[in-house]
Protein backbone atom coordinates (compact mmCIF):
# COMPACT_ATOMS: atom_id res chain seq x y z
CA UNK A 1 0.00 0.00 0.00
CA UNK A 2 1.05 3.25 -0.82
CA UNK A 3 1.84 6.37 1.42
CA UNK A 4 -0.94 8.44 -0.67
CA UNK A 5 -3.37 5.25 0.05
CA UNK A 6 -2.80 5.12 3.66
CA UNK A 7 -3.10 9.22 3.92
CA UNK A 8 -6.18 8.73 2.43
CA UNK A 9 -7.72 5.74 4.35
CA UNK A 10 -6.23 6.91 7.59
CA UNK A 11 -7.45 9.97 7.31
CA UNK A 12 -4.47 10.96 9.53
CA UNK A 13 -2.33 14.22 7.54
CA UNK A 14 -4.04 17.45 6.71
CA UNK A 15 -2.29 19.35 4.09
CA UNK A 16 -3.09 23.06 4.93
CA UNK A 17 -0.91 25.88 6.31
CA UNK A 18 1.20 27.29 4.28
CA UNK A 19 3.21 25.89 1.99
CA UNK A 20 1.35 22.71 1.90
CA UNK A 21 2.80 21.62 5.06
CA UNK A 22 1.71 18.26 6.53
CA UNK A 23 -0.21 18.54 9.71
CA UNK A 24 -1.30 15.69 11.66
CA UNK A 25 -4.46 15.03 12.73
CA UNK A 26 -5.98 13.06 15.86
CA UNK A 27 -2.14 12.64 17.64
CA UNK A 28 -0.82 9.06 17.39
CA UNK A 29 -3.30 7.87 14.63
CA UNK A 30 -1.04 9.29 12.33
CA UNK A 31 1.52 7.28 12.87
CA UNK A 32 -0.57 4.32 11.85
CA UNK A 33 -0.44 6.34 8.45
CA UNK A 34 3.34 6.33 8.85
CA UNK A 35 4.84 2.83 9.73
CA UNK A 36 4.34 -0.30 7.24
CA UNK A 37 0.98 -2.07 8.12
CA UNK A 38 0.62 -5.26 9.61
CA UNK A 39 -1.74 -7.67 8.28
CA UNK A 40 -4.26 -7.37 10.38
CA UNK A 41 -4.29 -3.58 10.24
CA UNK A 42 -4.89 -3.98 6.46
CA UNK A 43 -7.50 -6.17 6.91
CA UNK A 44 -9.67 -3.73 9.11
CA UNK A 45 -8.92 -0.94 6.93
CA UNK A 46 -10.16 -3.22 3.34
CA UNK A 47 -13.33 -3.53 6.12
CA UNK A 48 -13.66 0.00 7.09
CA UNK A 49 -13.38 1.09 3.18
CA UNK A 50 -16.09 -1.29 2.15
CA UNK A 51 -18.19 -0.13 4.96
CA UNK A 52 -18.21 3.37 3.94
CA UNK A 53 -18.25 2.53 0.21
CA UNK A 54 -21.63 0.59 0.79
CA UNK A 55 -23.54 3.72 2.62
CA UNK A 56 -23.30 5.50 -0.33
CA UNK A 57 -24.35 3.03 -2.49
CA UNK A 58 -28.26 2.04 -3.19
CA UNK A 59 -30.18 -0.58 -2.58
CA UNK A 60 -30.98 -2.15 -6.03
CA UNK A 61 -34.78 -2.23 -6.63
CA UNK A 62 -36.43 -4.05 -9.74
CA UNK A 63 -38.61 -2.51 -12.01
CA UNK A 64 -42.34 -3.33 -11.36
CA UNK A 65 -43.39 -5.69 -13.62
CA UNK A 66 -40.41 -6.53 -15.67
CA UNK A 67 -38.56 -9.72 -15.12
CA UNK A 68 -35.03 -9.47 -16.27
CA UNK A 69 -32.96 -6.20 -17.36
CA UNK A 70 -30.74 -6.91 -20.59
CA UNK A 71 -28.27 -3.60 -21.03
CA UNK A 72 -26.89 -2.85 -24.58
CA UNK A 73 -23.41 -0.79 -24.33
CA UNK A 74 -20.28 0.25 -25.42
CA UNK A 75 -17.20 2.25 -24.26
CA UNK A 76 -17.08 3.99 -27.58
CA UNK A 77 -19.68 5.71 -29.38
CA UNK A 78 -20.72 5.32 -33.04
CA UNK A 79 -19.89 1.56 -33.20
CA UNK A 80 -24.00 0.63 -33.94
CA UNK A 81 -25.31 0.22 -30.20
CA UNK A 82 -28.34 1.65 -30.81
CA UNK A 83 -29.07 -0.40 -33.87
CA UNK A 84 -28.07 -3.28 -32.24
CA UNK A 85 -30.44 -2.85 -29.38
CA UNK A 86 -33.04 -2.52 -31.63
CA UNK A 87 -32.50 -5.37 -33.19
CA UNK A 88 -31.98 -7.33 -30.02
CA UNK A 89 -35.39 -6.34 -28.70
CA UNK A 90 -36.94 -7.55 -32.38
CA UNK A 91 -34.90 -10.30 -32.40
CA UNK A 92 -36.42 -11.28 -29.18
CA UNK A 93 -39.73 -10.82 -29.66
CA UNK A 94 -39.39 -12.47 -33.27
CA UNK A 95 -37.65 -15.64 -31.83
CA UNK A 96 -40.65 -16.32 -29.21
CA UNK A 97 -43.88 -14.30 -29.41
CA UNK A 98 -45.39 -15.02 -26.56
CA UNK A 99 -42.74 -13.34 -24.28
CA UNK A 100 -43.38 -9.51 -24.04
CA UNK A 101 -40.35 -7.03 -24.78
CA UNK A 102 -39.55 -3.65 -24.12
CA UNK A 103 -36.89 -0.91 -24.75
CA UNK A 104 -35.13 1.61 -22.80
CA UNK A 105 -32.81 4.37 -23.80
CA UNK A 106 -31.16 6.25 -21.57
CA UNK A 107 -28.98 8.02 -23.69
CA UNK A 108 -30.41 10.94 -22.45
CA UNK A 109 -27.87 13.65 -24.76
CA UNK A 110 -28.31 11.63 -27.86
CA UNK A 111 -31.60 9.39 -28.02
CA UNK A 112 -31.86 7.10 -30.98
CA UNK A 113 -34.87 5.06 -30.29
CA UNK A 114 -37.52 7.50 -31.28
CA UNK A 115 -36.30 7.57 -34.86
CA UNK A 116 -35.13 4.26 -35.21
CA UNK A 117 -38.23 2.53 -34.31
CA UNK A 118 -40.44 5.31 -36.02
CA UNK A 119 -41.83 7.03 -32.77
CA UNK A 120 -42.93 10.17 -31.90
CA UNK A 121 -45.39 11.97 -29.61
CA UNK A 122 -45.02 12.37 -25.73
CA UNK A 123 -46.06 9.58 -23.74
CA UNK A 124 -49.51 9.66 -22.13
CA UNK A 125 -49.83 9.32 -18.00
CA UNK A 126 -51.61 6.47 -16.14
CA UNK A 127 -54.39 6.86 -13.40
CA UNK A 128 -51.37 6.15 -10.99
CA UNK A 129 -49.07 9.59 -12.67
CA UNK A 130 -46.85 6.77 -14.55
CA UNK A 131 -45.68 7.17 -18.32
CA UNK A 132 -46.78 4.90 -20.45
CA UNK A 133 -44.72 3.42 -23.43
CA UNK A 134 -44.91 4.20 -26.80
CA UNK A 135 -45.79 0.87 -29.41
CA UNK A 136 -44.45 -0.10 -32.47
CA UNK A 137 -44.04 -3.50 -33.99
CA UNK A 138 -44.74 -5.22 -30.58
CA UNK A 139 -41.88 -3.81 -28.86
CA UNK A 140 -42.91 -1.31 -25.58
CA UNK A 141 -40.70 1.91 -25.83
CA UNK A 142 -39.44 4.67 -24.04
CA UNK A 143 -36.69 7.62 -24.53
CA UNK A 144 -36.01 10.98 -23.89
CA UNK A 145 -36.16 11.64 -27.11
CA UNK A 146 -40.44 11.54 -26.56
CA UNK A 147 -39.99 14.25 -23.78
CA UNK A 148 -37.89 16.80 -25.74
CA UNK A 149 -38.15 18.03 -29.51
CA UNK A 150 -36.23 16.32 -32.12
CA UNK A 151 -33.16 19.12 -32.51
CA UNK A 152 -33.59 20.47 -29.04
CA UNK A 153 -30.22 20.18 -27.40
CA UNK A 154 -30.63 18.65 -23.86
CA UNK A 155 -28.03 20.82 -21.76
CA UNK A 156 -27.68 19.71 -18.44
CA UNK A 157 -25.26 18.91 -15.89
CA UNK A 158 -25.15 15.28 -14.12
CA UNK A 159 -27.81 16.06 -11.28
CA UNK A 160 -30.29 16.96 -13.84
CA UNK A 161 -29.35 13.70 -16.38
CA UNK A 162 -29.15 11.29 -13.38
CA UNK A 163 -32.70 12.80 -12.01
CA UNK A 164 -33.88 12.01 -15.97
CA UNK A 165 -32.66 8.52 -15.78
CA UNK A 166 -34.02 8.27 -12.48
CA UNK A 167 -37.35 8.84 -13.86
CA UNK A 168 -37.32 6.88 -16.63
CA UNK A 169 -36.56 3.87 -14.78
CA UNK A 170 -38.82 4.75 -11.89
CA UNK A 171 -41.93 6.46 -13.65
CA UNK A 172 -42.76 4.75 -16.41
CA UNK A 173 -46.14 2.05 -16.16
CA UNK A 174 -43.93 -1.10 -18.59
CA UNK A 175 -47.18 -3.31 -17.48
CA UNK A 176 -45.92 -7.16 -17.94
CA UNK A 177 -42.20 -7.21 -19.82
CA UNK A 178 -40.25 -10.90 -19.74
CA UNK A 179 -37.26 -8.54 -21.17
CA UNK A 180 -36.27 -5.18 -20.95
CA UNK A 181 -33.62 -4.15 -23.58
CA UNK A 182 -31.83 -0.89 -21.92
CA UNK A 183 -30.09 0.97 -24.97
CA UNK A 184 -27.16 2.59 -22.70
CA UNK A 185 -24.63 5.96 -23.19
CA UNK A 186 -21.45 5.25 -24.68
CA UNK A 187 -18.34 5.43 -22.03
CA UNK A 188 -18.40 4.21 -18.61
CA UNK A 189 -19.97 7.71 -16.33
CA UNK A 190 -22.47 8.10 -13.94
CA UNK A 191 -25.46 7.08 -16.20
CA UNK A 192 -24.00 3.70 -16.33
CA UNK A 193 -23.40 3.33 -12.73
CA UNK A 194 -26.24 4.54 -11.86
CA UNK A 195 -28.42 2.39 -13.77
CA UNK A 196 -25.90 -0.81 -12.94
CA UNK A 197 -26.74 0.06 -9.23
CA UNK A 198 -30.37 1.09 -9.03
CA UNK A 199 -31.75 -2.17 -10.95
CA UNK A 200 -30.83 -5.76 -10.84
CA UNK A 201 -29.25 -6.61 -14.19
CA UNK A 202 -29.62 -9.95 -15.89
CA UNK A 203 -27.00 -9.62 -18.40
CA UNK A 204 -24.98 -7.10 -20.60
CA UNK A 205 -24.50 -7.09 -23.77
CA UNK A 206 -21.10 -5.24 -25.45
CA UNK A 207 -21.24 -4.04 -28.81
CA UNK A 208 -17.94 -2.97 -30.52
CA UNK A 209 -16.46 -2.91 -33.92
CA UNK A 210 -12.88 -4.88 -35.11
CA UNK A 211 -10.84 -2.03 -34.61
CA UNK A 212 -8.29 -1.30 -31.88
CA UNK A 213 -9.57 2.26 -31.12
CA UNK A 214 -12.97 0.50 -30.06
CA UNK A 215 -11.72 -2.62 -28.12
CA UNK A 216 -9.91 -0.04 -25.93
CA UNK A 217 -13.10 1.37 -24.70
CA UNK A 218 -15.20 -1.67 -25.01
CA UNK A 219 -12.60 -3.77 -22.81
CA UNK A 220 -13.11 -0.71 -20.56
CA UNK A 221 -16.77 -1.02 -20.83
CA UNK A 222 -17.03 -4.71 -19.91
CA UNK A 223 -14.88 -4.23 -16.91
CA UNK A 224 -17.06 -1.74 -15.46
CA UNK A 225 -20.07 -4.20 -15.43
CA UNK A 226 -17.59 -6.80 -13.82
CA UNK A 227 -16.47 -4.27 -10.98
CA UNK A 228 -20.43 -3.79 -10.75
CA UNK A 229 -21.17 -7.47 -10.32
CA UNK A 230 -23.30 -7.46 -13.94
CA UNK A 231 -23.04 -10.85 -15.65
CA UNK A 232 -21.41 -9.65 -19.02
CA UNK A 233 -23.24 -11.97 -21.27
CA UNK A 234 -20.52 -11.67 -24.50
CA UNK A 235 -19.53 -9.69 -27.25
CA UNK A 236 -21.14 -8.36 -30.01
CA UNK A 237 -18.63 -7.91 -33.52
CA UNK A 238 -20.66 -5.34 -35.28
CA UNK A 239 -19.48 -3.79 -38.54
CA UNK A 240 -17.58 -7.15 -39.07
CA UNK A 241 -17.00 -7.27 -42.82
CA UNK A 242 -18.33 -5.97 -45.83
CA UNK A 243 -19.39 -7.77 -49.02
CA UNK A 244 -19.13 -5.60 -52.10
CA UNK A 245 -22.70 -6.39 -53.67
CA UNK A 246 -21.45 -6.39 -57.22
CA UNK A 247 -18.67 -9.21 -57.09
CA UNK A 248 -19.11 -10.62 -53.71
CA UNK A 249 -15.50 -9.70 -52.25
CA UNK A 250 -14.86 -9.17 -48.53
CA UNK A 251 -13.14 -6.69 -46.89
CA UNK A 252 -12.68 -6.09 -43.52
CA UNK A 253 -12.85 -2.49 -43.39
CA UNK A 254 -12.27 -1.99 -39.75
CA UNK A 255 -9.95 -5.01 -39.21
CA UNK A 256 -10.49 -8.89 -38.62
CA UNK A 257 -11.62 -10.73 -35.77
CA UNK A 258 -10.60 -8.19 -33.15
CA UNK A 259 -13.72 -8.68 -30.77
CA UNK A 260 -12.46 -12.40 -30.57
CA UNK A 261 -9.51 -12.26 -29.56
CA UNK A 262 -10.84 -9.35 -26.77
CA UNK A 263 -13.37 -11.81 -25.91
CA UNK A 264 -10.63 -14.48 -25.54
CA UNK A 265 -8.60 -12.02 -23.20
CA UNK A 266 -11.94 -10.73 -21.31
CA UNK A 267 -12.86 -15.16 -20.86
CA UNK A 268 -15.96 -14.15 -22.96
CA UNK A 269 -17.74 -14.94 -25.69
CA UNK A 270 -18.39 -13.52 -28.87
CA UNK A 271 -22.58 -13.28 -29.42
CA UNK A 272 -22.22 -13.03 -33.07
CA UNK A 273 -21.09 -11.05 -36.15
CA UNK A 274 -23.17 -8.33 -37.74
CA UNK A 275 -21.86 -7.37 -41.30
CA UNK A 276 -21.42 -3.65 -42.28
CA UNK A 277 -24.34 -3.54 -45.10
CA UNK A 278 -26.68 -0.62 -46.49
CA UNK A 279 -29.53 -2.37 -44.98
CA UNK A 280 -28.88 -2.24 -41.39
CA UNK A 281 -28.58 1.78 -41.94
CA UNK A 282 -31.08 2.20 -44.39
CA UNK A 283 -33.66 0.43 -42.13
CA UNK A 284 -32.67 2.16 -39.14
CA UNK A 285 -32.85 5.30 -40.75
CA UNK A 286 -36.06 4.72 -42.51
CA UNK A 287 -37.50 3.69 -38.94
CA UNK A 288 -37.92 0.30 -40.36
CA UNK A 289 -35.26 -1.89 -38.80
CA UNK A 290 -33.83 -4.85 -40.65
CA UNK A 291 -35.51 -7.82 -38.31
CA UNK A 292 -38.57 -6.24 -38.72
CA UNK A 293 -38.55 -5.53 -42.91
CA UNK A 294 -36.18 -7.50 -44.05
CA UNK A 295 -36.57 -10.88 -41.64
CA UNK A 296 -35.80 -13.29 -44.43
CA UNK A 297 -32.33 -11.57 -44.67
CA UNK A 298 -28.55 -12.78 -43.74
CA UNK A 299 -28.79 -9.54 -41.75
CA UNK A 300 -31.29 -9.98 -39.95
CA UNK A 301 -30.83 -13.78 -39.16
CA UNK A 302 -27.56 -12.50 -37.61
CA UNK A 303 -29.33 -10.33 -35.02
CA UNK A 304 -31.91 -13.70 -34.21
CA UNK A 305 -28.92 -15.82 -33.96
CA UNK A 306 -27.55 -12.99 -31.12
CA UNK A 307 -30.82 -12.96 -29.59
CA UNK A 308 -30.88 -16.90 -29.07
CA UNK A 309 -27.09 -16.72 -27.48
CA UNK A 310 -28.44 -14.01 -25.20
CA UNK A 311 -31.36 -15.77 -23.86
CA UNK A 312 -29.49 -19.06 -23.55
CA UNK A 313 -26.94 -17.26 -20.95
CA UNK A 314 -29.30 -15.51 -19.06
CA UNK A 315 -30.02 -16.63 -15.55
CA UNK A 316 -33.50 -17.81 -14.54
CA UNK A 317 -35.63 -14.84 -14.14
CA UNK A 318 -36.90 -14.30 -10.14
CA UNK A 319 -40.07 -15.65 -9.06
C-alpha cells in the first residue's frame, strides 16, 4: 500500500498551512499512516473502506413488472449500439412471441430510439401519474427523445441527467415485460453506474467494432459491469465485414476478428457477427429496422442468432 493510500484511508495528515505543510491530525493515529501495516491492520482498513463505500451506495430495486434487465453498451460511441439494441429487442420478440419485450434508452444527450423505431409523440400518463410506453411493432418503448423536440439540445449537468434517468426507470407504467432491452450511453460515467446500481441486471450485452480504437473502450466497458457485479453476457462484432454487392469480395474495413480475440482475453464470448451492409442503416434510418422488414435476410438472421445466445446465458428470471 502506498503512502498516498494510507493518507487517504487513515485519514491521519491534513495538508493546509502554508506551503502545503503536513499537519497531523488526531495525535498518534497518524503514525498508523506512517509505519508499514501489519496484516491485520490492512485487513480492518479493506473492512472499514467497504463499509463506507456501501452507505453511499443504493439498494438495487427491480422494475415493477419486468422480469429481467438486458443492457446494450459500449465504451465507444458510433460503433451501432443503438441499432443493435433494436435489433436485439426484435430479435427477441421475433424468436418467441409469446414473451413480451420492451426498450429503454437512456442516452439521455443523444436518443436514438424515437427515430429508429419510427416514434414520436409524448407519452400519455396512467391513473397512478406513470408514463406509459410508446408501441411499435410489438416492442414497448421509451426515450427521452419523446420528452424533448427532435433538434432540441438537452443541456444539463449530471444532477439533472441522473434525475432524468431516475425517472425513466422509476416512472414509467412497462405493465408485464419478460425482457427489458436498456439501450445505454457510450463510455463508462455516472449514467452507467447509476443504472448498474439502481436495478438488478440480468446480463450485458457489449457491442464494438474490429478495430483497436474501439476494443480499448469496449474492454473498458465490460470491466465496469464486472467491478459492478453485472453478468457480461458476450460480445457483439458489429461492422464485421463488408461484401461488395457487385462481385461478392470481402473486406474487412475496420480489421479482422478483433472482438475475438478481446473476448478471448476478457474469458468471454463472442454473441455473433453483424456485417457492415446498407440495410442495417437504411432500415434504421427509414425507422424500419432490418428484423422487422427485411426478416428473411442474412442480416437480420444475424441479429436472431444474437438474440438466441443471449437468452441461452441468461439466468432464470426471479419468481
Amino acid at each position: 500500500m502506498g503512502t498516498w493510500q494510507r493518507l487517504l484511508l487513515c485519514g491521519g495528515v491534513s495538508f493546509r498551512g502554508g506551503g502545503g505543510i503536513p499537519v497531523p491530525l488526531g495525535g498518534s493515529r497518524s503514525l498508523v499512516c506512517r509505519r508499514q501495516l501489519s496484516g491485520a491492520d490492512s485487513e480492518i482498513l479493506k473492512q472499514r473502506r467497504t463499509q463506507i463505500m456501501s452507505r453511499g451506495l443504493p439498494k438495487q430495486k427491480p422494475i415493477e413488472g419486468v422480469k429481467q434487465v438486458i443492457v446494450v453498451a459500449s465504451g465507444k460511441g458510433g460503433v451501432g449500439k443503438s441499432t443493435t439494441a433494436v435489433n436485439l429487442a426484435l430479435a427477441l420478440a421475433a424468436n418467441d412471441s409469446s414473451k413480451a419485450i420492451g426498450l429503454l434508452d437512456v442516452d439521455v444527450y443523444g436518443p436514438s430510439i424515437p427515430k429508429m423505431m419510427n416514434l414520436k409523440g409524448n407519452p400519455e400518463l396512467s391513473q397512478n401519474n406513470l408514463m406509459r410506453p410508446l408501441l411499435n411493432y410489438g416492442i414497448a418503448c421509451m426515450s427521452m427523445g419523446f420528452l424533448v423536440e427532435d433538434t432540441t439540445p438537452v443541456v444539463w449537468r449530471g444532477l439533472m441527467v441522473m434525475s432524468a434517468v431516475e425517472k425513466l426507470l422509476r416512472q414509467v407504467d412497462w405493465g408485464q415485460l419478460d425482457y427489458l432491452v436498456v439501450d445505454m450511453p457510450p463510455g463508462t460515467g455516472d449514467v452507467q453506474l447509476s443504472v448498474s446500481q439502481n436495478i438488478p441486471i440480468s446480463g450485458a450485452v457489449i457491442v464494438s467494432t474490429p478495430q483497436d480504437i474501439a476494443l480499448m473502450d469496449a474492454h473498458k466497458g465490460a470491466e465496469m459491469f464486472r467491478k459492478v457485479h453485472v453478468p457480461v453476457l458476450g460480445l457483439v462484432q458489429n461492422m464485421s465485414v463488408f461484401q461488395c454487392p457487385k462481385c461478392k469480395h470481402k473486406t474487412h474495413i475496420f480489421g479482422a476478428d478483433g472482438a475475438r480475440k478481446l473476448a478471448q482475453t476478457l474469458d468471454l464470448d463472442v454473441l455473433g457477427d453483424i456485417p457492415l451492409h446498407p440495410s442495417i442503416r437504411e432500415t434504421s434510418d427509414t425507422g424500419q429496422p432490418v428484423v422487422f422488414s427485411q426478416p428473411d435476410s442474412d442480416e437480420a438472421k444475424a441479429y436472431l442468432r444474437i438474440a438466441t445466445e443471449v437468452v441461452r446465458r441468461l439466468p432464470p428470471p426471479p419468481e
